[in-house]
Protein backbone atom coordinates (compact mmCIF):
# COMPACT_ATOMS: atom_id res chain seq x y z
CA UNK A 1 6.51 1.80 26.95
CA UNK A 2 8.74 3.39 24.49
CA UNK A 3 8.65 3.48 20.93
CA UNK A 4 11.88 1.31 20.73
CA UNK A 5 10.84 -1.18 23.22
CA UNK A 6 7.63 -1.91 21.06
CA UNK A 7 7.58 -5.22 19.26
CA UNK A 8 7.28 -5.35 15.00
CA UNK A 9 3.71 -7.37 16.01
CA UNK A 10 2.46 -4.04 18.41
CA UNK A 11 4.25 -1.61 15.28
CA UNK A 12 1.75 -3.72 13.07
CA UNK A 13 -1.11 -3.06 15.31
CA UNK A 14 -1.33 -6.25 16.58
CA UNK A 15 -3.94 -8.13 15.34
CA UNK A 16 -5.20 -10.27 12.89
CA UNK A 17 -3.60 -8.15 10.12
CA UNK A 18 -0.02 -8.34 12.09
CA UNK A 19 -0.58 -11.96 12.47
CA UNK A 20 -0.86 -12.51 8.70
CA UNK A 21 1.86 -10.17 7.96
CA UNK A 22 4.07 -12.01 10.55
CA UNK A 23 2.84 -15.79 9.44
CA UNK A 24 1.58 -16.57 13.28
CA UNK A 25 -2.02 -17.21 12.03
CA UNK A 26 -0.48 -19.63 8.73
CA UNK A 27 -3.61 -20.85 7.22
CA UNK A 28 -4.26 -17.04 6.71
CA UNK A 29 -0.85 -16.06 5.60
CA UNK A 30 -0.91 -18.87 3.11
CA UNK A 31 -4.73 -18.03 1.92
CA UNK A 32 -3.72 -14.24 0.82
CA UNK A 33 -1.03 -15.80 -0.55
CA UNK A 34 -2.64 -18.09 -2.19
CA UNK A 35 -5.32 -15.53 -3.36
CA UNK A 36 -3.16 -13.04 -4.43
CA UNK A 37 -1.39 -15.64 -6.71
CA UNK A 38 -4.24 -16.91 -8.31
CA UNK A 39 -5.71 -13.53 -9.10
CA UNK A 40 -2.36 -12.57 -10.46
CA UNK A 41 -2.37 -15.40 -13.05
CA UNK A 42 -5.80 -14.82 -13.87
CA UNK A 43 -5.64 -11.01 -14.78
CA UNK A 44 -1.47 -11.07 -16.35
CA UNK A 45 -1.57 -14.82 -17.93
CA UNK A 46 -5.21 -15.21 -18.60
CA UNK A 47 -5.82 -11.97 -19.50
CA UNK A 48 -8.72 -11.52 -17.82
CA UNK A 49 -9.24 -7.76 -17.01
CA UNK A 50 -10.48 -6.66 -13.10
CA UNK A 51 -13.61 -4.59 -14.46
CA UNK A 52 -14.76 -7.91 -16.60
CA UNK A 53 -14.09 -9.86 -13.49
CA UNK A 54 -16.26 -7.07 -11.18
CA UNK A 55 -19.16 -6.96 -14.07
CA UNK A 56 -18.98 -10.71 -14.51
CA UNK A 57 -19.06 -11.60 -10.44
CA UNK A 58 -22.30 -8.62 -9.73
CA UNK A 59 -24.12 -10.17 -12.95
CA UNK A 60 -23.96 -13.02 -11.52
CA UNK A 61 -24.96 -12.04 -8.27
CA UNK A 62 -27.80 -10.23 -9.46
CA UNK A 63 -29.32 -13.30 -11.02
CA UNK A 64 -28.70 -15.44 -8.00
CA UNK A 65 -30.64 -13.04 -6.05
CA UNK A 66 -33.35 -12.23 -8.60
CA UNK A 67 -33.76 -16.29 -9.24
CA UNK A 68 -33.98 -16.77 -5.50
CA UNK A 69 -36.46 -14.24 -4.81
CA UNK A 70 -38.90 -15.74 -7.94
CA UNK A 71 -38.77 -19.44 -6.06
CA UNK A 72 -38.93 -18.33 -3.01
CA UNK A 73 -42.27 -16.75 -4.00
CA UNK A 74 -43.47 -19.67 -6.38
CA UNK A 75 -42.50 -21.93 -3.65
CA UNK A 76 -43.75 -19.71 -0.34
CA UNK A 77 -39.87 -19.89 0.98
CA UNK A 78 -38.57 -16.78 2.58
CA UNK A 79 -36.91 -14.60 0.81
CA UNK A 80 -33.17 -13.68 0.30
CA UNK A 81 -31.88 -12.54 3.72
CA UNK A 82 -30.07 -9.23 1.52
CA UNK A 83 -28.88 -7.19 4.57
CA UNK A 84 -29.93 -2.91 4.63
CA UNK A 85 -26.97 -1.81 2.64
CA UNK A 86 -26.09 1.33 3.63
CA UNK A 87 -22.86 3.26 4.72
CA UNK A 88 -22.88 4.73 8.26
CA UNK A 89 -22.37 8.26 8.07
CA UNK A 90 -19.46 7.40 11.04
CA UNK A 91 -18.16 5.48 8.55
CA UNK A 92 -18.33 8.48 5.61
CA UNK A 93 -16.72 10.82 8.56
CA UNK A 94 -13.99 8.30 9.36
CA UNK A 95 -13.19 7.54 5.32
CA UNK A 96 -13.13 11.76 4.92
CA UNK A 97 -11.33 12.18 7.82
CA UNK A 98 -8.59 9.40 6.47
CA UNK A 99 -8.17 11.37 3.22
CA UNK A 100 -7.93 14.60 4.47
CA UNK A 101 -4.84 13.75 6.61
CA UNK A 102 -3.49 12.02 3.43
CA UNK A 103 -4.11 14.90 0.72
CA UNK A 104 -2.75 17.78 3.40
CA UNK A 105 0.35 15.68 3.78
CA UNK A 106 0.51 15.58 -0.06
CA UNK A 107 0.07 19.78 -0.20
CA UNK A 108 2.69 20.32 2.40
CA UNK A 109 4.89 18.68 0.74
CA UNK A 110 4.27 20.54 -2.70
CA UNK A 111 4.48 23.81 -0.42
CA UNK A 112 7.77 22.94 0.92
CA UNK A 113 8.90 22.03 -2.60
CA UNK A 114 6.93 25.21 -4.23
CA UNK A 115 7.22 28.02 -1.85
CA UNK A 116 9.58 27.13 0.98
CA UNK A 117 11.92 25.41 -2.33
CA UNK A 118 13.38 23.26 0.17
CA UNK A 119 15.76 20.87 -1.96
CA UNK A 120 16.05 18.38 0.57
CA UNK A 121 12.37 17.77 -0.03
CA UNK A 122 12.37 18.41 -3.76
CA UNK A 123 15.31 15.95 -4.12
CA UNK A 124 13.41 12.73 -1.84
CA UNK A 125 10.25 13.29 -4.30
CA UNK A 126 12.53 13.44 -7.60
CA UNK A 127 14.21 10.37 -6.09
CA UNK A 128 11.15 8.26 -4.99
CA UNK A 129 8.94 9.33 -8.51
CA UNK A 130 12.01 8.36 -10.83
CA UNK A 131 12.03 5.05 -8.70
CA UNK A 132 8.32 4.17 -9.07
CA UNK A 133 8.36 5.26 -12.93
CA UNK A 134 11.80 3.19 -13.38
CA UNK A 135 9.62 -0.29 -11.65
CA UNK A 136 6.82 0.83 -13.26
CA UNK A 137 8.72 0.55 -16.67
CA UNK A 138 9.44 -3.33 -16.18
CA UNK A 139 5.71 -3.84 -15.05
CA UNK A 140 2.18 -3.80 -15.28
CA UNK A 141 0.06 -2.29 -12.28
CA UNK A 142 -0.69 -5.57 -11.59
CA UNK A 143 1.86 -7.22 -11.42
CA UNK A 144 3.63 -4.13 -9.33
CA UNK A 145 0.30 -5.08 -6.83
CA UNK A 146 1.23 -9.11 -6.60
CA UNK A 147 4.82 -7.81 -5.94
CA UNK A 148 3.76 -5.93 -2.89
CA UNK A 149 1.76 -8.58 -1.40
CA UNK A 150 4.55 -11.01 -1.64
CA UNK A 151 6.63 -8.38 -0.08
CA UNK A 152 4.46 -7.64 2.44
CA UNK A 153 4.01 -11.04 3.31
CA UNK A 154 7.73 -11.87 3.61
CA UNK A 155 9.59 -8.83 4.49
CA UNK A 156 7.96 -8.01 8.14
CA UNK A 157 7.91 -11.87 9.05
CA UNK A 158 12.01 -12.06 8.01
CA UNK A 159 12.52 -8.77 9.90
CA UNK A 160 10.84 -10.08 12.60
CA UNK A 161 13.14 -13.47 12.86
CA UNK A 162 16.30 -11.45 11.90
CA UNK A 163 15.71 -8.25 13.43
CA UNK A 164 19.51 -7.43 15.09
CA UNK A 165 20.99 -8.83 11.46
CA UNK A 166 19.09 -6.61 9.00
CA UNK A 167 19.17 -3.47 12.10
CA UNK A 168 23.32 -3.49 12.16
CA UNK A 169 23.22 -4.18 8.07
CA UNK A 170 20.87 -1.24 7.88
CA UNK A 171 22.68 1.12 9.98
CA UNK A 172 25.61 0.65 7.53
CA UNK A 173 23.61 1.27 4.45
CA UNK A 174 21.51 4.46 6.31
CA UNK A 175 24.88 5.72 7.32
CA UNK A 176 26.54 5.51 3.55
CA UNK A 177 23.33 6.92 1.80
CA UNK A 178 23.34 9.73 4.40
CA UNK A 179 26.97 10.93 3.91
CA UNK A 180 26.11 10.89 0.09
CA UNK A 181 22.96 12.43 0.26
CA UNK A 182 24.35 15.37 2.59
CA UNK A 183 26.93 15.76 -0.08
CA UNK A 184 24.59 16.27 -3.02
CA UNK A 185 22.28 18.93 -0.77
CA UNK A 186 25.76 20.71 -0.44
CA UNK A 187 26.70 20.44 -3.70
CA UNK A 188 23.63 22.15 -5.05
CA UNK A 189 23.55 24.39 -2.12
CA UNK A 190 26.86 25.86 -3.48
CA UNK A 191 25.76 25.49 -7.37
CA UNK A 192 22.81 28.01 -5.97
CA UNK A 193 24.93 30.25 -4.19
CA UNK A 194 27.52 30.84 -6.90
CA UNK A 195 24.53 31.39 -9.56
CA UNK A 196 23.54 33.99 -7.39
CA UNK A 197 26.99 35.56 -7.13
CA UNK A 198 27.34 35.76 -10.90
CA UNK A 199 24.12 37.45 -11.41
């Protein structure tokens, strides 16, 4: 099957995750949602910070579990079934494994940008850094978060309903931000080549 003949759901992976993205599992759909909302208005209205949240939720684990274990003993109960919490060292090799991709796609770029001083590359990174700072400038980190979530919860399941609409609307836009973007490379291409000459 070919990459273009693959439905958004199969580009999504195509399980439960996809289905929440794409609202065809609802209750789920509308459970992040609703999650995501209500720890947005807890940490941005309320004020209520994530660590204090963390700290707050362990301590109170802690005790549950410590309380449990002293009655079950009192009371000759079994204890608390507390599973062997370890990490697999699969799951360590997977995690690493994950990163590394991540952080050598993150050097090549700074070696196209630093040694190779392709401008094409230097230019998309200028672009999509000045983007996240100028967001990042109207919001907090949190609320930047909730955004995304909402985002991700709407965008793929409209794209999926409108799909030829937003493809022949995007065309148009890729098309126009191409022809300007080619001129710009040329632009400083030339800039380059006449500092050169003068020198």
């Amino acid at each position: 099957m070919a990459a273009t003949d693959r439905s958004l759901h199969q580009i999504l992976g195509g399980g439960s995750v996809a289905d929440v993205l794409l609202w065809r599992s609802r209750s789920a759909s509308a459970s992040v949602l609703a999650a995501a909302t209500a720890f947005w208005v807890l940490f941005v209205f309320a004020g209520y910070s994530p660590v204090a949240l963390a700290a707050n939720s362990l301590l109170l684990l802690v005790a549950v579990v410590f309380f449990w274990a002293r009655a079950a003993a009192l009371l000759h109960r079994p204890l608390p079934p507390i599973p062997n919490l370890e990490i697999s060292d699969e799951a360590v090799e997977r995690l690493a494994g994950r990163a590394m991709v991540w952080v050598n796609s993150v050097l090549s770029v700074a070696r196209d940008i630093a040694i190779e001083r392709d401008r094409k590359v230097f230019l998309q990174v200028v672009l999509s850094l000045w983007v996240v700072s100028y967001i990042g400038s109207f919001f907090s980190f949190l609320t930047v978060v909730y955004i995304g979530v909402v985002l991700l919860l709407t965008v793929p399941a409209l794209y999926d309903k409108y799909q030829d609409h937003v493809n022949e609307k995007l065309g148009i836009v890729h098309t126009a931000v191409s022809r300007h973007y080619d001129r710009i490379v040329s632009r400083t291409s030339e800039l380059a080549v006449k500092g050169k000459k003068t020198q």
